[in-house]
Protein backbone atom coordinates (compact mmCIF):
# COMPACT_ATOMS: atom_id res chain seq x y z
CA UNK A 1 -3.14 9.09 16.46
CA UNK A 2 -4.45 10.40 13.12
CA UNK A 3 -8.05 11.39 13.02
CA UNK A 4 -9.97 12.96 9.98
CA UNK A 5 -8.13 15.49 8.20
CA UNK A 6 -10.13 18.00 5.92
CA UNK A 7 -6.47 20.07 4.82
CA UNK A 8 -2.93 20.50 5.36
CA UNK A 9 -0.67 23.57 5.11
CA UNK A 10 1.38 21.29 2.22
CA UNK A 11 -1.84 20.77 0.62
CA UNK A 12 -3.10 22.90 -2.83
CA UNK A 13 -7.29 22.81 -3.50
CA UNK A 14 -8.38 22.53 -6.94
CA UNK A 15 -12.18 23.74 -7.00
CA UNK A 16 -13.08 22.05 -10.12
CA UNK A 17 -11.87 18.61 -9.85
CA UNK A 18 -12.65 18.63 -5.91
CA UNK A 19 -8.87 17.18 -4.43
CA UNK A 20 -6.74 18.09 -2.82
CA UNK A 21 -2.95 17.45 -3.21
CA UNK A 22 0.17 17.00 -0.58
CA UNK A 23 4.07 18.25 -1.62
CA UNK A 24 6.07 15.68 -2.88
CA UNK A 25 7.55 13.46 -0.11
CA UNK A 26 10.73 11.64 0.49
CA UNK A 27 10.89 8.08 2.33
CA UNK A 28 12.84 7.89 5.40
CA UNK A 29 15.77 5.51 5.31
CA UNK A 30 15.00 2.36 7.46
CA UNK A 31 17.21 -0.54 7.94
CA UNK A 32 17.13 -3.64 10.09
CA UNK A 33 19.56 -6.10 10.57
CA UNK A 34 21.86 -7.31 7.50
CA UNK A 35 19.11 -8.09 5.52
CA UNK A 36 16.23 -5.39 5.10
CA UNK A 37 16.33 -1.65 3.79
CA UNK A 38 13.56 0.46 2.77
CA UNK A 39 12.46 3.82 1.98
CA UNK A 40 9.74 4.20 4.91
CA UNK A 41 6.87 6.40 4.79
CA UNK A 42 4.19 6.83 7.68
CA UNK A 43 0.26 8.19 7.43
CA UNK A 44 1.83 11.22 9.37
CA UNK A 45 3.83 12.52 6.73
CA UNK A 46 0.71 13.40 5.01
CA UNK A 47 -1.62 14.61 7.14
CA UNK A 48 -4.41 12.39 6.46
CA UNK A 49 -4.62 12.59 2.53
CA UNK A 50 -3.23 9.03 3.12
CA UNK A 51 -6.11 7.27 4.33
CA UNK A 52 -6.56 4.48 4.92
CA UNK A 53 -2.79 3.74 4.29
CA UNK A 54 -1.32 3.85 7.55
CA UNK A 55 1.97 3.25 6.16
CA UNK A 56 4.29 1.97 3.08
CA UNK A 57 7.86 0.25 2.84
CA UNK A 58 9.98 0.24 -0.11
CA UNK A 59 11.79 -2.89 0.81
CA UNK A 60 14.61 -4.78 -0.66
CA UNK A 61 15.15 -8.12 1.89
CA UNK A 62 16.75 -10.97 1.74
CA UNK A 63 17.21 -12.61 4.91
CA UNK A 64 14.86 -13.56 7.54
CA UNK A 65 14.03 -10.32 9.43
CA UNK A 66 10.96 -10.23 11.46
CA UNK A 67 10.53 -13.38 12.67
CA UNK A 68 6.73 -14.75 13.21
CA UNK A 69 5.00 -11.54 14.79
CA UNK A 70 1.32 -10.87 15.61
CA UNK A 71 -1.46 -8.00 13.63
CA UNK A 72 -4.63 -6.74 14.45
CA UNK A 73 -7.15 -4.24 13.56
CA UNK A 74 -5.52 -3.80 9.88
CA UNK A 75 -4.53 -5.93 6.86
CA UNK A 76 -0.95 -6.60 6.45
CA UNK A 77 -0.29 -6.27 2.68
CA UNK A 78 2.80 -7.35 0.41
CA UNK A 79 3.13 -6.73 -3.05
CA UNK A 80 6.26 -8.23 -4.95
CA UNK A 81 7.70 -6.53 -8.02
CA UNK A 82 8.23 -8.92 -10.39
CA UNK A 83 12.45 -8.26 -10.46
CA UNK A 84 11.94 -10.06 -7.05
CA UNK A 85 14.69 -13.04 -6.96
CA UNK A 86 13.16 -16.74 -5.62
CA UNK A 87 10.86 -17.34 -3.10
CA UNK A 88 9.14 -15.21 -0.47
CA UNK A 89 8.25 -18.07 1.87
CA UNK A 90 4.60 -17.03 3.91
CA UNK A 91 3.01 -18.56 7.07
CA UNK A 92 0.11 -17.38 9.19
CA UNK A 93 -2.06 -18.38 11.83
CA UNK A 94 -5.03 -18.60 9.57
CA UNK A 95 -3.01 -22.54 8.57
CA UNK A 96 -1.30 -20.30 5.21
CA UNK A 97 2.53 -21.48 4.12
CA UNK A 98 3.33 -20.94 0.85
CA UNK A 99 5.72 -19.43 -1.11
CA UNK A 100 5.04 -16.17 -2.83
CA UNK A 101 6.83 -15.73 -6.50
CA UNK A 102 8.08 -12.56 -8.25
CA UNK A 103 4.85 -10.15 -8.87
CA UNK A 104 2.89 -12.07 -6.26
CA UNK A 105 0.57 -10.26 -3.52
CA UNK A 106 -0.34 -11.66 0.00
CA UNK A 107 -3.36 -9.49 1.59
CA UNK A 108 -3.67 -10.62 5.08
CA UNK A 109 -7.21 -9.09 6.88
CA UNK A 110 -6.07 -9.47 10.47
CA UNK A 111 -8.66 -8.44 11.75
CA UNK A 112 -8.97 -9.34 15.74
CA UNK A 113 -5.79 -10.96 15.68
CA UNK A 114 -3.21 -13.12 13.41
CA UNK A 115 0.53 -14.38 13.67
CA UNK A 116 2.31 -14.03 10.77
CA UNK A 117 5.63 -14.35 9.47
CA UNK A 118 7.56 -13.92 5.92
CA UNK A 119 11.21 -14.72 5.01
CA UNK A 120 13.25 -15.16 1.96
CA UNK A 121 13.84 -18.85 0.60
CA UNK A 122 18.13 -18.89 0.82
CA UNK A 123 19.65 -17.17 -1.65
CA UNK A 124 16.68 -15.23 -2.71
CA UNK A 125 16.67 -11.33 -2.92
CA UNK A 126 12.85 -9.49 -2.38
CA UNK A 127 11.69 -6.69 -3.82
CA UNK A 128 8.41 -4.95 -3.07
CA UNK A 129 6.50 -3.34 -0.91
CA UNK A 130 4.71 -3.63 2.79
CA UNK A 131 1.89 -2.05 3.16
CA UNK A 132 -0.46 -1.65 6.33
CA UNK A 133 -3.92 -0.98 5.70
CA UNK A 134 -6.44 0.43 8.29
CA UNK A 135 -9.31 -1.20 8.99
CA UNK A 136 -12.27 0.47 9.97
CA UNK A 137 -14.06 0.04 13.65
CA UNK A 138 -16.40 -1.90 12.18
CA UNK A 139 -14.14 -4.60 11.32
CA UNK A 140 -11.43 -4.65 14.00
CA UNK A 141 -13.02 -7.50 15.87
CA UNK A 142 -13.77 -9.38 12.05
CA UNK A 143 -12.21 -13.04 11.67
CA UNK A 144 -8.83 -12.81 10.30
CA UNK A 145 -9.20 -13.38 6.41
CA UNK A 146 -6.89 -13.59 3.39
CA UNK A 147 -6.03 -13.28 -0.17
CA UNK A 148 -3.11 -14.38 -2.30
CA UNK A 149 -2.53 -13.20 -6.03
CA UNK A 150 -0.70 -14.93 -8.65
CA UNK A 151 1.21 -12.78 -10.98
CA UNK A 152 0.14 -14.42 -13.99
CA UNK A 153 -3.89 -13.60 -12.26
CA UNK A 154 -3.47 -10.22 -12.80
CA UNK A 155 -4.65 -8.94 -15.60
CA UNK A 156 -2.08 -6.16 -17.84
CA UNK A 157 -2.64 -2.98 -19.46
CA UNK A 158 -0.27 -2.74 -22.09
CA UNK A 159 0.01 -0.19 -24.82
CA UNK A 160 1.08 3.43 -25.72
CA UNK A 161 4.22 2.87 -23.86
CA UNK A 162 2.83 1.65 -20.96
CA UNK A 163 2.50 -1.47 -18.90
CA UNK A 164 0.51 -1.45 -15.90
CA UNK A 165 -0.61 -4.70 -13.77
CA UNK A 166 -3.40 -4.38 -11.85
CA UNK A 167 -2.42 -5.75 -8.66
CA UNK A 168 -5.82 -5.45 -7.14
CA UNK A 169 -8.87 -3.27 -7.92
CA UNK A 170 -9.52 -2.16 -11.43
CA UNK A 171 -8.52 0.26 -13.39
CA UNK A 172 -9.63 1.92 -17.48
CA UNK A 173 -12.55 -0.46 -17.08
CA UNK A 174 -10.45 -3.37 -16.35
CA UNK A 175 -11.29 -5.55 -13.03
CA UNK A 176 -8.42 -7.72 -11.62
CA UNK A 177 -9.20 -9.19 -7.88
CA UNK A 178 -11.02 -7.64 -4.87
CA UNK A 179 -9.52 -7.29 -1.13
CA UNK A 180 -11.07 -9.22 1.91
CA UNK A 181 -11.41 -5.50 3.26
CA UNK A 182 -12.49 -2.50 2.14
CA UNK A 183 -12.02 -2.06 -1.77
CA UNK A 184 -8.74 -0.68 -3.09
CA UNK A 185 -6.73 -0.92 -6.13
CA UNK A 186 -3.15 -1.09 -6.73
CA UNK A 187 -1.54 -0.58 -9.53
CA UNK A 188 1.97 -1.55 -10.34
CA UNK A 189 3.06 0.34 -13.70
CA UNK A 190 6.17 0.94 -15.84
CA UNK A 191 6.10 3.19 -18.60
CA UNK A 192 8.59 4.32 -21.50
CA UNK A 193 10.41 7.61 -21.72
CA UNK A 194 7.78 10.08 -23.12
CA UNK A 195 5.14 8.08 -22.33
CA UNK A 196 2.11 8.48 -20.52
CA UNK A 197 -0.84 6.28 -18.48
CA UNK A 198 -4.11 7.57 -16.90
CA UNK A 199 -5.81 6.51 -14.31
CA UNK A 200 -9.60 7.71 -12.61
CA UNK A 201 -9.34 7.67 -9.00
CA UNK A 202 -13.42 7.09 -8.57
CA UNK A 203 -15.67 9.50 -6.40
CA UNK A 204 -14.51 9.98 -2.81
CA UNK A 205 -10.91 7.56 -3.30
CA UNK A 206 -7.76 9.42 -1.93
CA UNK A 207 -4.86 8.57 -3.89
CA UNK A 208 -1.10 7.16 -2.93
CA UNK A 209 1.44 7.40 -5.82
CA UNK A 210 5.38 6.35 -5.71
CA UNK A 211 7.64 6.57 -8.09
CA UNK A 212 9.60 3.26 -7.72
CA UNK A 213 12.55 4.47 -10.20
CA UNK A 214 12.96 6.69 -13.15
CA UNK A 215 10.83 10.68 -12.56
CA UNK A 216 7.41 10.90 -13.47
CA UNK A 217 5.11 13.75 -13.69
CA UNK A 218 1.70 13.73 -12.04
CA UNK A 219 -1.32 15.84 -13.30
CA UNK A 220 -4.14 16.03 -10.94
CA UNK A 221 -6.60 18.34 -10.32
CA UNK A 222 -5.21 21.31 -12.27
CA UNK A 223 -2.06 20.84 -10.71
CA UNK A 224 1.11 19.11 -11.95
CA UNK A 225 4.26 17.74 -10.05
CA UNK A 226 7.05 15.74 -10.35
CA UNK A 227 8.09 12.72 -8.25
CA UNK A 228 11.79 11.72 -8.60
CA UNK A 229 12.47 7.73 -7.66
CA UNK A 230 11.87 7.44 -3.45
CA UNK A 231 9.35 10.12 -3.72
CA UNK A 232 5.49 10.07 -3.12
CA UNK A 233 2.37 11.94 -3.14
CA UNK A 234 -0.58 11.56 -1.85
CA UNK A 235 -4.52 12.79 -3.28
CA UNK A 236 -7.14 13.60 -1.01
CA UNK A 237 -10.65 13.42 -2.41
CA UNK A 238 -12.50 16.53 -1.39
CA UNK A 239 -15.82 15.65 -2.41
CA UNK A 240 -17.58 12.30 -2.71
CA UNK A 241 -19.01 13.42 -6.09
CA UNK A 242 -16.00 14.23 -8.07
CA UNK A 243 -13.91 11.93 -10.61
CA UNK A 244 -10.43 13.06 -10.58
CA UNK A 245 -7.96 11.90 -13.57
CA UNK A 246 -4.48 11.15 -12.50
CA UNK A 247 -2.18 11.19 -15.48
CA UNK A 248 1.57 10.09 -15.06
CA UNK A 249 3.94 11.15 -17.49
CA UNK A 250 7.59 9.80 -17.77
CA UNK A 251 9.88 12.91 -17.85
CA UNK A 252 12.97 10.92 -18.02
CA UNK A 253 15.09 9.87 -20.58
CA UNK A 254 14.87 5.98 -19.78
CA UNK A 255 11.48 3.56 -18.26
CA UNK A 256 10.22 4.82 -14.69
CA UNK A 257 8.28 2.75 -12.79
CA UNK A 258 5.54 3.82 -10.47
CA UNK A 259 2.76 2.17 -7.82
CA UNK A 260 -0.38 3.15 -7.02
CA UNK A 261 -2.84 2.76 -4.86
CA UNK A 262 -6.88 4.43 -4.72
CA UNK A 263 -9.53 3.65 -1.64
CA UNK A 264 -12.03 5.53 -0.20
CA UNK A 265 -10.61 6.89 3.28
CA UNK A 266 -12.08 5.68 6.13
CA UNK A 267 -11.53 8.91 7.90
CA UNK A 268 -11.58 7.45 11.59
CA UNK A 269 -9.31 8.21 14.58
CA UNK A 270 -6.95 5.51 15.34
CA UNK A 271 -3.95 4.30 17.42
CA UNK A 272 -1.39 2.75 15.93
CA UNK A 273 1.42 0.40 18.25
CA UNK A 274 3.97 -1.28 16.40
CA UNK A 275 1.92 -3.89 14.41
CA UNK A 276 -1.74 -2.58 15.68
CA UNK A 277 -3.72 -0.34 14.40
CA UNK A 278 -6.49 -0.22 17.07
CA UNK A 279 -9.36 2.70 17.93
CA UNK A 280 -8.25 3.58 21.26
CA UNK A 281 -5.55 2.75 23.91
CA UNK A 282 -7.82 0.71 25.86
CA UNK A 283 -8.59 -1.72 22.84
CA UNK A 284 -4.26 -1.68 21.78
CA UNK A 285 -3.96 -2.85 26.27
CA UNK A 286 -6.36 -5.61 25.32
CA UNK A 287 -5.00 -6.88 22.21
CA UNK A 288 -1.46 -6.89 23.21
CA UNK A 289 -3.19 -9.02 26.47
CA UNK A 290 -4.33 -11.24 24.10
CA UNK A 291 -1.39 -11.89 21.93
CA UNK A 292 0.23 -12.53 25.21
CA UNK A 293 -2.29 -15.07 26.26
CA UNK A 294 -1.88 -16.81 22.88
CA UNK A 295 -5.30 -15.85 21.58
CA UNK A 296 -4.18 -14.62 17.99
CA UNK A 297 -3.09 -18.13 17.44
CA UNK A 298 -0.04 -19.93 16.29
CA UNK A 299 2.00 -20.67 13.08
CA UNK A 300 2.16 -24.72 12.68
């Protein structure tokens, strides 16, 4: 269960920018099957400052590994880098099946219930990331919804060294597409050795950054740190009146590459089982019921 979370021992306070900032943090090594590994971290790991990621793979898959498997009370979230190799084939009980292409993303709302399921077309090799999203109370019961993104519909950032897609959100004034859910952006940046990219997580967002490959260095509310590839930090916004700059240097002598993500936490108590993310135990016992009783539907 995580509920709100005003500070962490592993967290530093920076009075004038109003955020607070978590230790750098490692992924924990998760494999399943012959055909998925990740780097795997959890909303624990960071007390909060998180919010309202409840948690983020670093996944490299290609085989079929999940099989079609039911959501509820979150969104469900892919985002494919774009050295991703053929086709991420996608189905859902909302009447979705496509394939997703290199650089793609696939936001699925769940909302009171959806069956989903994505595989690798044979021979293909993905790269990305899995992402659940909380939802808050509000919109656990919601009609499942969804969103796909085309690579080439993102718009790019390019210059000074720097290339940054804006998966979703917006970002130095630039507005790529919005989420079924809550608002968030996600970034998905490279940058050259020496180089450096900004980014203004707006009043009240927490931030999530990862350092995909390559070490960058963060400044952030008067503080700076340095990820090294598999490492992440997250920002917690301490005030809902405060801008905070996020700068990302590369310290390394070749490109890095980095993701981020900025929302406004929802800070609400939750339960999370396996793939829901409900309120309370009571409301996990009923949707589990459900998926049992085939309420969350079916994939053709």
């Amino acid at each position: 269960m995580n509920a709100a979370t005003s500070f962490a021992k592993n967290l530093t306070f920076d009075s004038a920018t109003s955020a607070s900032i978590t230790a750098p943090k490692g992924g924990n090594a998760l494999e399943i099957g012959s055909g998925f590994t990740a780097n795997a971290f959890r909303e624990r790991d960071f007390a909060g400052a998180m919010d309202p990621l409840v948690m983020v793979d670093h996944y490299r898959m290609s085989e079929s590994t999940f099989g079609a498997h039911p959501h509820a009370g979150l969104s469900a979230v892919s985002v494919l880098f774009e050295d991703s190799e053929g086709k991420f084939h996608n189905r859902d009980s909302l009447g979705n099946d496509f394939d997703l292409m290199p650089g793609d993303l696939y936001w699925l709302k769940a909302g009171s219930g959806a069956v989903h399921d994505e595989a690798p077309r044979a021979g293909s090799n993905i790269h990305g990331l899995q992402v659940f999203v909380n939802l808050p109370a509000r919109m656990k019961q919601n009609t499942p919804e969804s969103l796909r993104v085309k690579a080439q519909d993102m718009p790019t950032l390019e210059a000074d060294g720097h290339r940054v897609r804006i998966v979703l959100g917006a970002s130095n004034g630039i507005k790529g597409q919005i989420s079924p859910a809550l608002p968030m952006t996600i970034l998905d940046g490279k940058i050259a050795a020496g180089s450096t990219f900004a980014h203004d997580l707006q009043a009240g967002e927490n931030g999530w950054v990862y350092a995909v490959e390559g070490a960058v260095e963060l400044s952030v509310a008067g503080e700076k740190v340095t990820l090294q590839a598999g490492e992440s930090i997250a920002i917690e916004a301490s005030s809902d009146s405060a801008t905070n700059t996020i700068e990302i240097t590369n310290v390394a002598a070749s490109g890095a590459h980095f993701a981020l993500f900025a929302a406004v936490p929802l800070k609400e108590a939750f339960v999370q089982k396996g793939p829901f993310v409900m309120s309370n135990e009571t409301e996990i016992a009923q949707v589990e019921a459900d998926y049992a009783a085939g309420k969350l539907g079916h994939l053709e």
